[in-house]
PDB file of N, CA and C in Angstrom:
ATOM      1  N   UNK A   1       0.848  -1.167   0.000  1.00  0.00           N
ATOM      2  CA  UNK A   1       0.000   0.000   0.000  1.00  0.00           C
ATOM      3  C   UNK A   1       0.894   1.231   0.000  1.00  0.00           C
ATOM      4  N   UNK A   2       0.673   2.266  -1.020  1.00  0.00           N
ATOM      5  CA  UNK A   2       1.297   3.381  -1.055  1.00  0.00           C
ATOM      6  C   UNK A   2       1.157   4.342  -0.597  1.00  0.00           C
ATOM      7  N   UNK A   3       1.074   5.174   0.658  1.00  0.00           N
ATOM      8  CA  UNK A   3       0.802   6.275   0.956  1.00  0.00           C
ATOM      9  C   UNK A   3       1.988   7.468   1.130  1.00  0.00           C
ATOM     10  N   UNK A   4       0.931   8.910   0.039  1.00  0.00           N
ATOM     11  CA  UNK A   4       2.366   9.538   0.407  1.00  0.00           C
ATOM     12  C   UNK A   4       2.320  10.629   1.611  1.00  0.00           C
ATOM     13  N   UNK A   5       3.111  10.087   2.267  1.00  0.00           N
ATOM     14  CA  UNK A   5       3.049  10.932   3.720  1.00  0.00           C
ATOM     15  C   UNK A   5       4.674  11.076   3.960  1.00  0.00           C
ATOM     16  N   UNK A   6       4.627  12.632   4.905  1.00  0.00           N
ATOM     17  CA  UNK A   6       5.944  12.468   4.926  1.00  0.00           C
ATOM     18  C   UNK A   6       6.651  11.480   5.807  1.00  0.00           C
ATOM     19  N   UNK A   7       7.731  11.364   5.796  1.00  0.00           N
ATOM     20  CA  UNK A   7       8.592  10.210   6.588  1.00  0.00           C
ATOM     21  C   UNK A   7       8.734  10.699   8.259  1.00  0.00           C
ATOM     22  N   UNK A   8       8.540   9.768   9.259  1.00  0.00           N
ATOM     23  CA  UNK A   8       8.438  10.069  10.268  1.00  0.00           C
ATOM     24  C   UNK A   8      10.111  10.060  11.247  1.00  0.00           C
ATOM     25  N   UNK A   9      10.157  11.241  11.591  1.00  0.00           N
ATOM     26  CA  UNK A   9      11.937  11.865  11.712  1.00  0.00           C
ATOM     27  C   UNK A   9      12.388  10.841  12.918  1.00  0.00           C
ATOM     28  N   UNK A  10      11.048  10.646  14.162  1.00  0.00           N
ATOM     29  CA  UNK A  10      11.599  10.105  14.979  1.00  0.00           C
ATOM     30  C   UNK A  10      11.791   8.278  15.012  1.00  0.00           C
ATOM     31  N   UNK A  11      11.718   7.757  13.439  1.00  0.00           N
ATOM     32  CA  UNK A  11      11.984   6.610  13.790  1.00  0.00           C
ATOM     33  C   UNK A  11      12.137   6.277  12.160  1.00  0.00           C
ATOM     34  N   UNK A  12      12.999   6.696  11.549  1.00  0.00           N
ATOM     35  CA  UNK A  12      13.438   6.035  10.225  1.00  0.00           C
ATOM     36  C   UNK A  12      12.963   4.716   9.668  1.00  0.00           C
ATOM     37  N   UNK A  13      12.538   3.928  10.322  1.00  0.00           N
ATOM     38  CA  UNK A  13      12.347   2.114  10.148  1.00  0.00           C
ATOM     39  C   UNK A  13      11.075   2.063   9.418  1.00  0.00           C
ATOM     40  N   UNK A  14      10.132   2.858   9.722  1.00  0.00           N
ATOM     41  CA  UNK A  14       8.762   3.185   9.055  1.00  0.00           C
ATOM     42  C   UNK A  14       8.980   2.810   7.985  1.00  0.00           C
ATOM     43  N   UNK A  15       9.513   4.414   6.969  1.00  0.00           N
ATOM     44  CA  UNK A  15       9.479   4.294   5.504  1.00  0.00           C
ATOM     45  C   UNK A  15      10.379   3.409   4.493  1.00  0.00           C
ATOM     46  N   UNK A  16      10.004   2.740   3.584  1.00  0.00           N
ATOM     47  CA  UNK A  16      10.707   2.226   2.304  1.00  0.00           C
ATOM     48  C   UNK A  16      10.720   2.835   1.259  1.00  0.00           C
ATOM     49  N   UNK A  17      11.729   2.580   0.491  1.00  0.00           N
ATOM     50  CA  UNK A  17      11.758   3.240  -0.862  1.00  0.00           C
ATOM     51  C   UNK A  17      11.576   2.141  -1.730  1.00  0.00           C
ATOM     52  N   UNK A  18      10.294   2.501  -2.672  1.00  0.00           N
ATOM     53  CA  UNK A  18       9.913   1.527  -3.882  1.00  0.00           C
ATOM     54  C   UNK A  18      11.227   2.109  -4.772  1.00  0.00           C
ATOM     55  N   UNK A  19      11.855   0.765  -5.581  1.00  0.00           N
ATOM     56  CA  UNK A  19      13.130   1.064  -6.020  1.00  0.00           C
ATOM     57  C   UNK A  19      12.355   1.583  -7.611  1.00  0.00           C
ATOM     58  N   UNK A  20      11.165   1.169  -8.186  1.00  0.00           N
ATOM     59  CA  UNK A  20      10.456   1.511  -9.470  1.00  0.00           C
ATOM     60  C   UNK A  20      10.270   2.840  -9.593  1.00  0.00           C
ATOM     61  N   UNK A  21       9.554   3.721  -8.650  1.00  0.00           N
ATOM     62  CA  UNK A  21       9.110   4.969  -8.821  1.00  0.00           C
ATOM     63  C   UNK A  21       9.812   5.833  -7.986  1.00  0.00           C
ATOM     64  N   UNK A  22      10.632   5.649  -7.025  1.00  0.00           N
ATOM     65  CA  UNK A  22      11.282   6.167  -5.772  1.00  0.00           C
ATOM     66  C   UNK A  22      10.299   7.208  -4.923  1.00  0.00           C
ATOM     67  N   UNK A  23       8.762   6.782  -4.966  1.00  0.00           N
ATOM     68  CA  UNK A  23       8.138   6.953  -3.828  1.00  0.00           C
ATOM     69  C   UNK A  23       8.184   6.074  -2.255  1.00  0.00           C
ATOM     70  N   UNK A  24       7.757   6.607  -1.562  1.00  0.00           N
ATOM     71  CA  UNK A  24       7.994   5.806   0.160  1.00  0.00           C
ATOM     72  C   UNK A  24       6.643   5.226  -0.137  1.00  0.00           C
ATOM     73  N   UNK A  25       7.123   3.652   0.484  1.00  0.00           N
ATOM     74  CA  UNK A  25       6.337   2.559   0.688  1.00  0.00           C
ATOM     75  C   UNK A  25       5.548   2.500   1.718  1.00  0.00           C
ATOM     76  N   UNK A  26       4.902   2.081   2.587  1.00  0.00           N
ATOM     77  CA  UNK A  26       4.654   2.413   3.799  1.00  0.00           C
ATOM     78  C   UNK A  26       3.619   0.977   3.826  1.00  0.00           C
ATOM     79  N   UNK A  27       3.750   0.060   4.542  1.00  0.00           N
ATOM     80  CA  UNK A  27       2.600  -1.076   5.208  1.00  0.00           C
ATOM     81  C   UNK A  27       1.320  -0.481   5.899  1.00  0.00           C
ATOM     82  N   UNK A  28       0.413  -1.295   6.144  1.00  0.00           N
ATOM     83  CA  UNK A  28      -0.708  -1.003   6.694  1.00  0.00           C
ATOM     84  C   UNK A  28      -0.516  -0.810   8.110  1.00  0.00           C
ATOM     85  N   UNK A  29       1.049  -1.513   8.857  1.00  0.00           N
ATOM     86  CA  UNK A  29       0.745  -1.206  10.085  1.00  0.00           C
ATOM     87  C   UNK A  29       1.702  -0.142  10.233  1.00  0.00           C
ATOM     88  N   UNK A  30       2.497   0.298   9.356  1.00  0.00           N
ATOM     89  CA  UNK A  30       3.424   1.436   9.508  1.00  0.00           C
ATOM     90  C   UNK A  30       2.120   2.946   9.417  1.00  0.00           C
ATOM     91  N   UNK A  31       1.445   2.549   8.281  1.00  0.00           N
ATOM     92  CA  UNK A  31       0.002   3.781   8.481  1.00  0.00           C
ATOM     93  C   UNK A  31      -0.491   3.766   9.587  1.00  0.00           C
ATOM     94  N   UNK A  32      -0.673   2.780  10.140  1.00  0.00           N
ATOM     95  CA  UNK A  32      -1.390   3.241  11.495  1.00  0.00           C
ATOM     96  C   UNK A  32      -0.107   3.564  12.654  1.00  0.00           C
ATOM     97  N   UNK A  33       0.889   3.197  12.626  1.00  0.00           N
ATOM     98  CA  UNK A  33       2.040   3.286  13.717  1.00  0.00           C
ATOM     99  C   UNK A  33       2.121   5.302  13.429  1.00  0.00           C
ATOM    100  N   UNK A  34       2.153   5.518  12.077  1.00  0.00           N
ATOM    101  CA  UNK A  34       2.440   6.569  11.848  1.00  0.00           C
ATOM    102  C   UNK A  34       0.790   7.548  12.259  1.00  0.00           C
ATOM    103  N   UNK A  35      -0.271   7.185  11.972  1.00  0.00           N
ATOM    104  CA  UNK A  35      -1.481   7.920  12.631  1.00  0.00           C
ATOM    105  C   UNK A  35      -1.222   7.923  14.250  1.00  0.00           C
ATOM    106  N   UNK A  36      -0.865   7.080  14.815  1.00  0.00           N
ATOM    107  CA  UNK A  36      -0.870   6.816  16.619  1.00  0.00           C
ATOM    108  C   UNK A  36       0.265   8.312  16.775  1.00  0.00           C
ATOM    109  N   UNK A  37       1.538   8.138  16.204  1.00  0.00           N
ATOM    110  CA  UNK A  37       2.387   9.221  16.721  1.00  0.00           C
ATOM    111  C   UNK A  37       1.667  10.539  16.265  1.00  0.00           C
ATOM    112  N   UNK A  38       0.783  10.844  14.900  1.00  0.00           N
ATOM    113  CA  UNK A  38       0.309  11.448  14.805  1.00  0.00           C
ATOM    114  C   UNK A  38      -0.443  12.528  15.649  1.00  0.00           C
ATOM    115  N   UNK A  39      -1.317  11.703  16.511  1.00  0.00           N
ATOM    116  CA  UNK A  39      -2.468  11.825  17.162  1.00  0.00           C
ATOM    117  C   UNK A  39      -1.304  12.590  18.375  1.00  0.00           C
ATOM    118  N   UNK A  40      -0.543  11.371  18.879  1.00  0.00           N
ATOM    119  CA  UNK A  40       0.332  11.654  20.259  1.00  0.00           C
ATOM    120  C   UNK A  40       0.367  13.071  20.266  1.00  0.00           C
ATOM    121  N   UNK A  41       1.470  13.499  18.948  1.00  0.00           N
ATOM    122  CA  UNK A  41       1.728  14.547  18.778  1.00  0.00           C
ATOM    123  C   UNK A  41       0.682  15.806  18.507  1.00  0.00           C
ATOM    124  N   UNK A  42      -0.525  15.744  18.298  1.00  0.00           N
ATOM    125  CA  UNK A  42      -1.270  16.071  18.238  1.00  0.00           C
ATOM    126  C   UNK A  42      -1.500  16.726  19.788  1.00  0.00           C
ATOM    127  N   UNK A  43      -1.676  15.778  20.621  1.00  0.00           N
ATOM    128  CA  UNK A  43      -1.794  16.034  22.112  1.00  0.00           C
ATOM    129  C   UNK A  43      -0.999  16.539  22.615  1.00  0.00           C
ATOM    130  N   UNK A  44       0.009  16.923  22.323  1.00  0.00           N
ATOM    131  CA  UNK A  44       1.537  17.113  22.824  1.00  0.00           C
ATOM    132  C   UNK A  44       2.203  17.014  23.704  1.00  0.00           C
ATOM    133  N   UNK A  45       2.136  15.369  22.743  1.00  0.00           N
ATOM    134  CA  UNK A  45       3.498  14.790  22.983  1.00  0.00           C
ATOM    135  C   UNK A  45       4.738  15.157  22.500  1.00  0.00           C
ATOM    136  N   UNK A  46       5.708  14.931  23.064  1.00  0.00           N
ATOM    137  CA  UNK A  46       7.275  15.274  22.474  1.00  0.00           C
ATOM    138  C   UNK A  46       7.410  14.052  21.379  1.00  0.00           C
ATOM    139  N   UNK A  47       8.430  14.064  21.012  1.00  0.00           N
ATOM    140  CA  UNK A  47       8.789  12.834  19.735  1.00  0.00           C
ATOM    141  C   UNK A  47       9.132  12.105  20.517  1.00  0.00           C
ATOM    142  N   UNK A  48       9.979  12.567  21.437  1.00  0.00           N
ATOM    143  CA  UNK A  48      10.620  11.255  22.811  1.00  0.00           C
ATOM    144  C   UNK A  48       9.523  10.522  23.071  1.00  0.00           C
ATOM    145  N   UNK A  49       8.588  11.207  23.742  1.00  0.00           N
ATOM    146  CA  UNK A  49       7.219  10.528  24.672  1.00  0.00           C
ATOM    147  C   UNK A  49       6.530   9.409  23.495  1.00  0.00           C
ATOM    148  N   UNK A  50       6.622  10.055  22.172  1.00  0.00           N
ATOM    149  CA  UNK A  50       5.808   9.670  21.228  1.00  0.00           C
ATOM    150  C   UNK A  50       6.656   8.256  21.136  1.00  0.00           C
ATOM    151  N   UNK A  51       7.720   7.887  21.157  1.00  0.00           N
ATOM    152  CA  UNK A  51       8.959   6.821  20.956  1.00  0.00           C
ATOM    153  C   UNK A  51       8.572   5.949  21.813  1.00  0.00           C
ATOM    154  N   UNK A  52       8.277   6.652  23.564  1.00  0.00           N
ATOM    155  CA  UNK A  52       7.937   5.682  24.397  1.00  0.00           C
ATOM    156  C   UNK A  52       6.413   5.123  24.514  1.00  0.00           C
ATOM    157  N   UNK A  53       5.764   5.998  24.085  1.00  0.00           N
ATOM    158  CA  UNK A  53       4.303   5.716  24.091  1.00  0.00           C
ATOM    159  C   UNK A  53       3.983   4.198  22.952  1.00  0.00           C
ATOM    160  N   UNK A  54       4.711   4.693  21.760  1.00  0.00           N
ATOM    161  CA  UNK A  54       4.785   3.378  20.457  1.00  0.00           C
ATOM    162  C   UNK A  54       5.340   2.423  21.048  1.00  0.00           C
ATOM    163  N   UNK A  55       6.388   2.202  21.522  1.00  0.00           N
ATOM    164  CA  UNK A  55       7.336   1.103  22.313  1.00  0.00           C
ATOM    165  C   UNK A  55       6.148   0.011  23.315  1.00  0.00           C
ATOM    166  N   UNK A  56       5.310   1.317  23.889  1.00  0.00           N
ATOM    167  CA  UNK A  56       3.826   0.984  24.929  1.00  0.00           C
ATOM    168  C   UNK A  56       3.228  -0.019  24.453  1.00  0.00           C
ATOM    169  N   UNK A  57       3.034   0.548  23.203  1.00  0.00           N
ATOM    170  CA  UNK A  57       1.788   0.142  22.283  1.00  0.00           C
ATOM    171  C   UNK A  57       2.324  -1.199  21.219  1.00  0.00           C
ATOM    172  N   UNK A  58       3.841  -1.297  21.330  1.00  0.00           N
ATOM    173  CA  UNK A  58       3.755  -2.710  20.306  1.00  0.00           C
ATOM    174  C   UNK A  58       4.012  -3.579  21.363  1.00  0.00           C
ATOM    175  N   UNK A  59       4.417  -3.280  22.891  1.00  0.00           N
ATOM    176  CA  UNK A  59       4.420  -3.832  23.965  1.00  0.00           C
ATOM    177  C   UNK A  59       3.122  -4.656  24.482  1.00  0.00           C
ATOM    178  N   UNK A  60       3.557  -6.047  24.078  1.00  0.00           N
ATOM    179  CA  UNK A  60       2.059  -6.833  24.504  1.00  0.00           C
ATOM    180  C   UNK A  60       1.677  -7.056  25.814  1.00  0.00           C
ATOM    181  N   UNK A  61       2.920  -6.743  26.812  1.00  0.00           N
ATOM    182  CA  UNK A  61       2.809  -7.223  28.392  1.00  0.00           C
ATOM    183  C   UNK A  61       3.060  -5.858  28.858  1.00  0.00           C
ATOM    184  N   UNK A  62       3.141  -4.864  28.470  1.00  0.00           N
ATOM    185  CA  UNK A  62       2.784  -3.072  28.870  1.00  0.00           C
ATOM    186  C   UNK A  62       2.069  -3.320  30.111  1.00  0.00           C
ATOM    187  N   UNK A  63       2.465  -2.840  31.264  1.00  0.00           N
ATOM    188  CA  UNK A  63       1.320  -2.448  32.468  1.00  0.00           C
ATOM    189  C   UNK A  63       0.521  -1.038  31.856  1.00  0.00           C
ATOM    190  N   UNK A  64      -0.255  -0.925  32.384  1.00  0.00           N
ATOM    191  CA  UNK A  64      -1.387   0.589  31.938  1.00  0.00           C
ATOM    192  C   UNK A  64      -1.156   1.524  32.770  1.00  0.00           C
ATOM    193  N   UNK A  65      -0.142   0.947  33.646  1.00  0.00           N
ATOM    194  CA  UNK A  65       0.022   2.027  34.349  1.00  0.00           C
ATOM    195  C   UNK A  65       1.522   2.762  33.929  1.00  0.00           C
ATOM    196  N   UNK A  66       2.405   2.525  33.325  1.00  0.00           N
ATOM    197  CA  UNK A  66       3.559   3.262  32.325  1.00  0.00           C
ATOM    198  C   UNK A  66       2.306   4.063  31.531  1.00  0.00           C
ATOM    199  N   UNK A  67       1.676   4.143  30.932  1.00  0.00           N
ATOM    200  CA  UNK A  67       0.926   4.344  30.216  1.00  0.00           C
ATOM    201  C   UNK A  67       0.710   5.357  30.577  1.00  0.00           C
ATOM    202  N   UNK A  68      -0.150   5.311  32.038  1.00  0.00           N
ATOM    203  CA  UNK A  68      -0.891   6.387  32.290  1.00  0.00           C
ATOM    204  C   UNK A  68      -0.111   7.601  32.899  1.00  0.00           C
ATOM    205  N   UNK A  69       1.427   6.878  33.540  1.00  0.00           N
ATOM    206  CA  UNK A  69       1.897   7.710  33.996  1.00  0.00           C
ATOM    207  C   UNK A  69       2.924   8.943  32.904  1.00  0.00           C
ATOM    208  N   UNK A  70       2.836   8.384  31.916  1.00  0.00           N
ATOM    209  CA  UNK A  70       3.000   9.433  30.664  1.00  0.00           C
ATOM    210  C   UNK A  70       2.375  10.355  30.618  1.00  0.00           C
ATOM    211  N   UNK A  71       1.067   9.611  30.628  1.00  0.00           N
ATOM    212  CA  UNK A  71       0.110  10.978  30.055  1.00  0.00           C
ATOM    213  C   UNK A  71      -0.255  12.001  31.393  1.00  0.00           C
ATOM    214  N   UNK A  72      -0.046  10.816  32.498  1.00  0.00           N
ATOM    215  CA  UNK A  72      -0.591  11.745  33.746  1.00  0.00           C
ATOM    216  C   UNK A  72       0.162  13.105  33.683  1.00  0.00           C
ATOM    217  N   UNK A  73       1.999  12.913  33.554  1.00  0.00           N
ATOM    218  CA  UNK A  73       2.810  13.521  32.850  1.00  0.00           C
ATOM    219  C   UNK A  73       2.512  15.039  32.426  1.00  0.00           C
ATOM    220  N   UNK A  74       2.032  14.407  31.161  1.00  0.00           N
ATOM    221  CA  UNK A  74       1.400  15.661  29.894  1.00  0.00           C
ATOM    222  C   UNK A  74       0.667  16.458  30.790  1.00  0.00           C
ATOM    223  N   UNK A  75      -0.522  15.776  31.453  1.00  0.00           N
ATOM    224  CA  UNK A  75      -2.123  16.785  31.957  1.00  0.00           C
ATOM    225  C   UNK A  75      -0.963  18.050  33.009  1.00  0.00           C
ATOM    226  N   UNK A  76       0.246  17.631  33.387  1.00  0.00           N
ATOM    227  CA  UNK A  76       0.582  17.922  34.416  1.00  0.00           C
ATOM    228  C   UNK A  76       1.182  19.348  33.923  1.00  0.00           C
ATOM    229  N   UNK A  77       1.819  19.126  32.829  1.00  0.00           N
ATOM    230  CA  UNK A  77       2.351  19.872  32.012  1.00  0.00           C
ATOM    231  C   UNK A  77       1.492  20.781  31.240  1.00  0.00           C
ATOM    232  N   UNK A  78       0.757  20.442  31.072  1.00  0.00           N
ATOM    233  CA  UNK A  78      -0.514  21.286  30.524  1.00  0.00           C
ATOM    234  C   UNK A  78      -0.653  21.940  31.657  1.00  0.00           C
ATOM    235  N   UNK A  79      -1.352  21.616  32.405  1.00  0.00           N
ATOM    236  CA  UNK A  79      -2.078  22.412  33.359  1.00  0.00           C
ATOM    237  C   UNK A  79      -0.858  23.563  34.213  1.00  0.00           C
ATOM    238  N   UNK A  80       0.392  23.304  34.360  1.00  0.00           N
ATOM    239  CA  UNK A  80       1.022  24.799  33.910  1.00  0.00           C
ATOM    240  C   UNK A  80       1.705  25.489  33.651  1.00  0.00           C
ATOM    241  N   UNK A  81       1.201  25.069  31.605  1.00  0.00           N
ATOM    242  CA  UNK A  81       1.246  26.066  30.989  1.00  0.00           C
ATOM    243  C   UNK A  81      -0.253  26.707  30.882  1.00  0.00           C
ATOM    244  N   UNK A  82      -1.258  26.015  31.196  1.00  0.00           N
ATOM    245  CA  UNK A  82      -2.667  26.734  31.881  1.00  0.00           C
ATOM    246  C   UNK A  82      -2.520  27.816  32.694  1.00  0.00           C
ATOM    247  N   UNK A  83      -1.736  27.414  33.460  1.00  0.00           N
ATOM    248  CA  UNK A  83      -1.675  28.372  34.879  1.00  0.00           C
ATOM    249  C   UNK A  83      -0.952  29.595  34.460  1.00  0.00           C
ATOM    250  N   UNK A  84       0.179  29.015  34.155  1.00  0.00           N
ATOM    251  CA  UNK A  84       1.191  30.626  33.504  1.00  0.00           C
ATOM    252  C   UNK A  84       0.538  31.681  32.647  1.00  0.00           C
ATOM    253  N   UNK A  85      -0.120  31.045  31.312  1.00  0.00           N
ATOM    254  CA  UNK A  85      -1.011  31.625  30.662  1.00  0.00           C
ATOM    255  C   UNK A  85      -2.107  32.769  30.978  1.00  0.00           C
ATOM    256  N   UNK A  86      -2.575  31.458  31.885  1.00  0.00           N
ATOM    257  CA  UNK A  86      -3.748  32.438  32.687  1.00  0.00           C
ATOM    258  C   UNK A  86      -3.142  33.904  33.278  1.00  0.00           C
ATOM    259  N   UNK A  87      -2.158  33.862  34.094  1.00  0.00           N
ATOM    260  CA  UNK A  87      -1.182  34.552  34.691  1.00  0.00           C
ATOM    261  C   UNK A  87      -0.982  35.869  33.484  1.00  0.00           C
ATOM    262  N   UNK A  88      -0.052  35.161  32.408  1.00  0.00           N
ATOM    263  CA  UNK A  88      -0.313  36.282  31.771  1.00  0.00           C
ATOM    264  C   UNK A  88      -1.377  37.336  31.290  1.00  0.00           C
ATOM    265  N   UNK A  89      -2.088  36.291  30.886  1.00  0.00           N
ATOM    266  CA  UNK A  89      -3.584  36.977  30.053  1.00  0.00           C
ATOM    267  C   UNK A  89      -4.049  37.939  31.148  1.00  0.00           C
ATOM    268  N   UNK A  90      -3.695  38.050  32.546  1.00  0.00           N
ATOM    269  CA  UNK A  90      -4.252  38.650  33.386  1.00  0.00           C
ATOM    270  C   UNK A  90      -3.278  39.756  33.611  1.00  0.00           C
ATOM    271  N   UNK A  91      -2.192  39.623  33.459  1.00  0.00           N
ATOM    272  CA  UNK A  91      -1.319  41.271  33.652  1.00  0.00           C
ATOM    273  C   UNK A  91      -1.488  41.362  32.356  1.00  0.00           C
ATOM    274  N   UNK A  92      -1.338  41.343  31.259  1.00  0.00           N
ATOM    275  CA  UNK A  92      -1.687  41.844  30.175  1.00  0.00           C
ATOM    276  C   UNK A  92      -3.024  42.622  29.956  1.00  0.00           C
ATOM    277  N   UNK A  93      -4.664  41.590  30.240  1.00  0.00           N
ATOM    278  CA  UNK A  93      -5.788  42.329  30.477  1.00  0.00           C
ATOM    279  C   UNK A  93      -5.661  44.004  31.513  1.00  0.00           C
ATOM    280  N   UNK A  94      -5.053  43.680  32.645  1.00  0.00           N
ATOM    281  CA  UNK A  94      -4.733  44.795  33.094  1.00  0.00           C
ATOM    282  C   UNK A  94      -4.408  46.075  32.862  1.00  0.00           C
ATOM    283  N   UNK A  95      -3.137  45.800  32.462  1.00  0.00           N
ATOM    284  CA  UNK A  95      -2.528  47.038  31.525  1.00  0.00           C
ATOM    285  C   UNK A  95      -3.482  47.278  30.385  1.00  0.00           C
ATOM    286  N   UNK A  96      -3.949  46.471  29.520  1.00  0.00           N
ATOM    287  CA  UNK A  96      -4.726  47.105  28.437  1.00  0.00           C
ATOM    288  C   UNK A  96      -6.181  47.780  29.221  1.00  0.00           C
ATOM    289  N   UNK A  97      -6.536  47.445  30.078  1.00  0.00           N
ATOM    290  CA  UNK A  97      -7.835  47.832  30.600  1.00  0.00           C
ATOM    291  C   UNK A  97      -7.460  49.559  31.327  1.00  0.00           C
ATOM    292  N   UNK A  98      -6.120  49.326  31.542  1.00  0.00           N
ATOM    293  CA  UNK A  98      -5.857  50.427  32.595  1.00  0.00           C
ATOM    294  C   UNK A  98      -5.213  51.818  30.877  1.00  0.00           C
ATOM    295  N   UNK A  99      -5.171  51.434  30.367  1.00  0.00           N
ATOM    296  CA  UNK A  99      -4.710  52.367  28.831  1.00  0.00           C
ATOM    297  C   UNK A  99      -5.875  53.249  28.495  1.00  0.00           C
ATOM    298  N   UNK A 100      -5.650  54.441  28.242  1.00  0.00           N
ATOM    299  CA  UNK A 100      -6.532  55.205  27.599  1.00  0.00           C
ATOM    300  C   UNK A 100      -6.781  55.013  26.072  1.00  0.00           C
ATOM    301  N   UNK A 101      -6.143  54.639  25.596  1.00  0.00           N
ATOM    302  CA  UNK A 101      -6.104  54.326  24.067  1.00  0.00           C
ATOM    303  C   UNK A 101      -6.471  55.418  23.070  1.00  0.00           C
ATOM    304  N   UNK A 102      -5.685  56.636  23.537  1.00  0.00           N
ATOM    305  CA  UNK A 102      -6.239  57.932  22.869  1.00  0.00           C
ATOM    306  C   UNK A 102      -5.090  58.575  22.300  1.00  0.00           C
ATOM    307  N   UNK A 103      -4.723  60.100  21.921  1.00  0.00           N
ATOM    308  CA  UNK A 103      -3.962  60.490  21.977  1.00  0.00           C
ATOM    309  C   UNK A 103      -2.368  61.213  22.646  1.00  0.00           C
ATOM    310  N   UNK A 104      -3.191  60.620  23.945  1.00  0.00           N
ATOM    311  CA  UNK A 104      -2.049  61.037  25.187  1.00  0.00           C
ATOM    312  C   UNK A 104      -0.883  60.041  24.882  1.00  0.00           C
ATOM    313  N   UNK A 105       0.707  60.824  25.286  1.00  0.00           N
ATOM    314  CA  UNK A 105       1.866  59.841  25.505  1.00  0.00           C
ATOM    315  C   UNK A 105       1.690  59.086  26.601  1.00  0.00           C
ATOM    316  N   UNK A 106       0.825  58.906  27.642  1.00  0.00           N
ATOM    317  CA  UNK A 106       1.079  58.373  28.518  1.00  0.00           C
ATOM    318  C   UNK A 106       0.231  56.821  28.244  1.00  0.00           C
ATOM    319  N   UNK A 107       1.164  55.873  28.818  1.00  0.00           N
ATOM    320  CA  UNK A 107       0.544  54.403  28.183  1.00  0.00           C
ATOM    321  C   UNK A 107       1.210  53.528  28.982  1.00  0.00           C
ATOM    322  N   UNK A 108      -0.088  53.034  29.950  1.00  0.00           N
ATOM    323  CA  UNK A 108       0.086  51.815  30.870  1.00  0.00           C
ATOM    324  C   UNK A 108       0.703  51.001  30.556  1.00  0.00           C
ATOM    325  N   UNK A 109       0.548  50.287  28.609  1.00  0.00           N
ATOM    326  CA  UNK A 109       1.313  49.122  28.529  1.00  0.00           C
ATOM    327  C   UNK A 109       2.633  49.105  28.960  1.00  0.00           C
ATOM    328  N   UNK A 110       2.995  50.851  27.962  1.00  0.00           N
ATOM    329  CA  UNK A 110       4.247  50.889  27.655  1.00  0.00           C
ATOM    330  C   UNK A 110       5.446  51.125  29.154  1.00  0.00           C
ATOM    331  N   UNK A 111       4.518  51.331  30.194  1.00  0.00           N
ATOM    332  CA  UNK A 111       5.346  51.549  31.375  1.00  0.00           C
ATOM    333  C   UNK A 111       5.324  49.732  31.874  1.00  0.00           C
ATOM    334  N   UNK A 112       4.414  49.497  31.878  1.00  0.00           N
ATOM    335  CA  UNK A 112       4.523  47.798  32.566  1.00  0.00           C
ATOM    336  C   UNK A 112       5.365  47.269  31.817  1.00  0.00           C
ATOM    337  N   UNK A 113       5.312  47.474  30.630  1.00  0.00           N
ATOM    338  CA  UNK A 113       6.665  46.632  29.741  1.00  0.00           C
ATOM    339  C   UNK A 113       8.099  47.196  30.049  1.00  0.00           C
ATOM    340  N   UNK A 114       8.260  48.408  30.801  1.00  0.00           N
ATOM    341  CA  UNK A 114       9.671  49.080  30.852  1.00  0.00           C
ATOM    342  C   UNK A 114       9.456  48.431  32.703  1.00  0.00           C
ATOM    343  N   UNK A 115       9.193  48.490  33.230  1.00  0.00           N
ATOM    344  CA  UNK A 115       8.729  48.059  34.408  1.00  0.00           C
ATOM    345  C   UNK A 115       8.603  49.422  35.471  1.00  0.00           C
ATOM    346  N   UNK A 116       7.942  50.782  34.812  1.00  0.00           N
ATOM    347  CA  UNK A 116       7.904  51.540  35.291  1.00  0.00           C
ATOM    348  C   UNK A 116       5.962  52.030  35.988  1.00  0.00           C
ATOM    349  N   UNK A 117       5.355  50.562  35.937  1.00  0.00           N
ATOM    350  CA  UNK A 117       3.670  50.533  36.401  1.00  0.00           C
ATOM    351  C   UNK A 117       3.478  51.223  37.460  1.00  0.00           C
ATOM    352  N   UNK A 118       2.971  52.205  37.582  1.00  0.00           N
ATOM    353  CA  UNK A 118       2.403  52.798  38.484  1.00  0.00           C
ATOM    354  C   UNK A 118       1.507  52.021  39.793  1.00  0.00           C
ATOM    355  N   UNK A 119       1.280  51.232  38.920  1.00  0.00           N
ATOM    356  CA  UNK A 119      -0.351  50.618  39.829  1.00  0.00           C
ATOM    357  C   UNK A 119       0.675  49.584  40.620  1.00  0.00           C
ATOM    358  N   UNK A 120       2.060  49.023  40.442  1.00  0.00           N
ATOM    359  CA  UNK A 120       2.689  48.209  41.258  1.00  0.00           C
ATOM    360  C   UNK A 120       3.617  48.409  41.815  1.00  0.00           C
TER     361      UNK A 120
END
């Protein structure tokens, strides 16, 4: 089965080269090995995680709990860059809320960004 997709960086073994047309070959279970990292990465995963997660997954005696403790991992990691985010979006909302947005030189952003804020 031929699919053309690009070649997957973190694990070379995937793709073949048909020696007739010099398109990449790819098996039915390399398409799906290559949708799974897909997805991983999708979620964001690293390519590493994505390496260990596949390793998981052709692993027939895998506990679920390696598994979970990956992803527990990720949520963990997510949640903060949630937090930081939030953090920002909130001194940022600030300063823009606290701006006149008119013709005056004077400009909340531009002092919170020099670190000259009045309000702190």
């Amino acid at each position: 089965m031929r699919h053309d997709m690009p070649p997957l960086r973190a694990s070379p073994t995937f793709a073949r080269f048909s020696a007739e047309n010099g398109y990449r070959d790819y098996s039915n279970e390399d398409v799906h090995r290559l949708r799974f990292v897909q997805r991983s990465r999708s979620l964001g995963f690293s390519v590493e995680e994505c390496r260990q997660l596949l390793s998981l997954y052709t692993d027939r005696d895998r506990a679920s709990a390696d598994v979970k403790a990956i992803a527990t991992e990720k949520l963990g990691e997510i949640d903060r860059k949630i937090a930081e985010l939030t953090g920002l979006r909130e001194m940022l909302g600030h300063l823009v809320e606290t701006c006149h947005g008119d013709a005056r030189p004077d400009c909340p952003i531009i002092d919170g960004l020099s670190g000259k804020s009045r309000d702190h």
